[in-house]
Protein backbone atom coordinates (compact mmCIF):
# COMPACT_ATOMS: atom_id res chain seq x y z
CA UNK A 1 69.09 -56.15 51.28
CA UNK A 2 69.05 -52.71 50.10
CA UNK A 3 65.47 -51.04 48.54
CA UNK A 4 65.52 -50.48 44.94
CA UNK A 5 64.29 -46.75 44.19
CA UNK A 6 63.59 -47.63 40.65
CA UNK A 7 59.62 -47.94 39.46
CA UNK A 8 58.25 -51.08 38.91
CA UNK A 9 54.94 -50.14 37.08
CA UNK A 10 54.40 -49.78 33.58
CA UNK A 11 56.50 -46.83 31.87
CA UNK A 12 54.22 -44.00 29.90
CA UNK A 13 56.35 -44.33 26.83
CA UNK A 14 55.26 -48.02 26.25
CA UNK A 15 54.18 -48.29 22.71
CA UNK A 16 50.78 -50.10 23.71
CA UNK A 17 47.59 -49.44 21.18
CA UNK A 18 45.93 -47.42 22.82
CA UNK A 19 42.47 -46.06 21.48
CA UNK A 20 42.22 -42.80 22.67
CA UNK A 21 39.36 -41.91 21.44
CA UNK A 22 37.46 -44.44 23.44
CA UNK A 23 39.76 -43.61 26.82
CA UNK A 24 38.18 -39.61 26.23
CA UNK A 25 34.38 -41.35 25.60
CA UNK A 26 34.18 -43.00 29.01
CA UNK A 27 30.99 -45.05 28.74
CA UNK A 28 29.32 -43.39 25.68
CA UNK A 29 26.70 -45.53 23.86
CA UNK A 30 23.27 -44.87 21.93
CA UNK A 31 20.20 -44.91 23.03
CA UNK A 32 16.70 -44.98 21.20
CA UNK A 33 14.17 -42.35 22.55
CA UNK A 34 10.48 -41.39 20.79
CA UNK A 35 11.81 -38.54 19.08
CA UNK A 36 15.20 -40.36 17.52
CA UNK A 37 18.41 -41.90 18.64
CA UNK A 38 20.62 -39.98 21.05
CA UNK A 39 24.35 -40.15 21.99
CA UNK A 40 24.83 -40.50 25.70
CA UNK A 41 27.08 -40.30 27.99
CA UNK A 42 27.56 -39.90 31.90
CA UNK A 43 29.60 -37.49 33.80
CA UNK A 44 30.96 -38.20 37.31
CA UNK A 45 30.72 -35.70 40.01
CA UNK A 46 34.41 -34.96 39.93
CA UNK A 47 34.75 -34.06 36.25
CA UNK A 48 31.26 -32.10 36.29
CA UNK A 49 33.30 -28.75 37.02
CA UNK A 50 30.38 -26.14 35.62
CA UNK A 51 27.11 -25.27 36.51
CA UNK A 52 24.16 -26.37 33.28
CA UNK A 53 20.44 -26.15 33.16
CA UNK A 54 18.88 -29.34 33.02
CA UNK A 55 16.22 -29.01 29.67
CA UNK A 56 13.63 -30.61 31.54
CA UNK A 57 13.06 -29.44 34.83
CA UNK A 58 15.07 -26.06 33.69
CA UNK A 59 16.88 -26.34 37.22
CA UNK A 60 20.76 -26.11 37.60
CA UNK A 61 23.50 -29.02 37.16
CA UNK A 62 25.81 -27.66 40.06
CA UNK A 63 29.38 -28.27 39.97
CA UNK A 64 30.50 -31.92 41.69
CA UNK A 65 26.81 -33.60 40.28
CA UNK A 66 26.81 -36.20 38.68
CA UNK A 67 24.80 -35.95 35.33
CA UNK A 68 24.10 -36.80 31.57
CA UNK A 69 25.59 -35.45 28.51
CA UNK A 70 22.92 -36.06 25.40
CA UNK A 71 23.32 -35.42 21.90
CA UNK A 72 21.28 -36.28 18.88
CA UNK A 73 22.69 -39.20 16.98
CA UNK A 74 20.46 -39.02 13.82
CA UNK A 75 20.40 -35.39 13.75
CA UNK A 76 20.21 -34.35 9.26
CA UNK A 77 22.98 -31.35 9.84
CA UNK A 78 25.78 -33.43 10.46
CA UNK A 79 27.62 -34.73 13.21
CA UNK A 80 29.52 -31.63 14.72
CA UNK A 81 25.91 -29.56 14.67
CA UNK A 82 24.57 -32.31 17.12
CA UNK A 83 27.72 -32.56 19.12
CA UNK A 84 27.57 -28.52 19.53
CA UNK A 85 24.04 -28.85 20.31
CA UNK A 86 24.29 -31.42 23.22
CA UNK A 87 22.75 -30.73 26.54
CA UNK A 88 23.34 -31.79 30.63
CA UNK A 89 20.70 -33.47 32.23
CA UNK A 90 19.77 -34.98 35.55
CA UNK A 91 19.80 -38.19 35.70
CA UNK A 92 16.15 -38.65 36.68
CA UNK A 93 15.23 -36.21 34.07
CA UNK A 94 16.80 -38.28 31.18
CA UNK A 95 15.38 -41.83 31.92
CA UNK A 96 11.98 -39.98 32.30
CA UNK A 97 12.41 -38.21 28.77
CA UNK A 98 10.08 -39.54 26.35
């Protein structure tokens, strides 16, 4: 019987709802701290592509480290303010932040 060379997987013009805002979010969720509510989310080694200074420590993110991405949530200038003003921790540095 002769191979078929055609694809069998799902086509990328299916019209499936597809919320891409979540897709772009990965696993973003809140979290309560003593000084306010926070919006976190992780980065995996191979998307963390830049160096950052962690805020705590004040040592450097290197590229391919896996990290956190924190951002106030309940900040009183607006949402795009705290998203400009987010910062990359370790990830031992945020779960020690008060």
């Amino acid at each position: 019987m002769p191979r078929s060379n055609r694809p069998r997987g799902r086509r990328p013009d299916d019209d499936d709802d597809v919320d891409l805002s979540r897709v772009l979010a990965g696993r973003r969720r809140t979290e309560a701290k003593r000084d306010g509510l926070w919006n976190v989310q992780p980065l995996a080694a191979p998307s963390a592509t830049k160096y950052y200074t962690c805020p705590a420590c004040g040592l450097e993110i290197g590229p391919g480290t896996a990290h956190t991405v924190a951002w106030r949530a309940d900040g009183l200038m607006g949402e795009a303010d705290d998203l400009s003003a987010r910062r990359h921790w370790h990830l031992h540095c945020w779960k020690i932040k008060p």
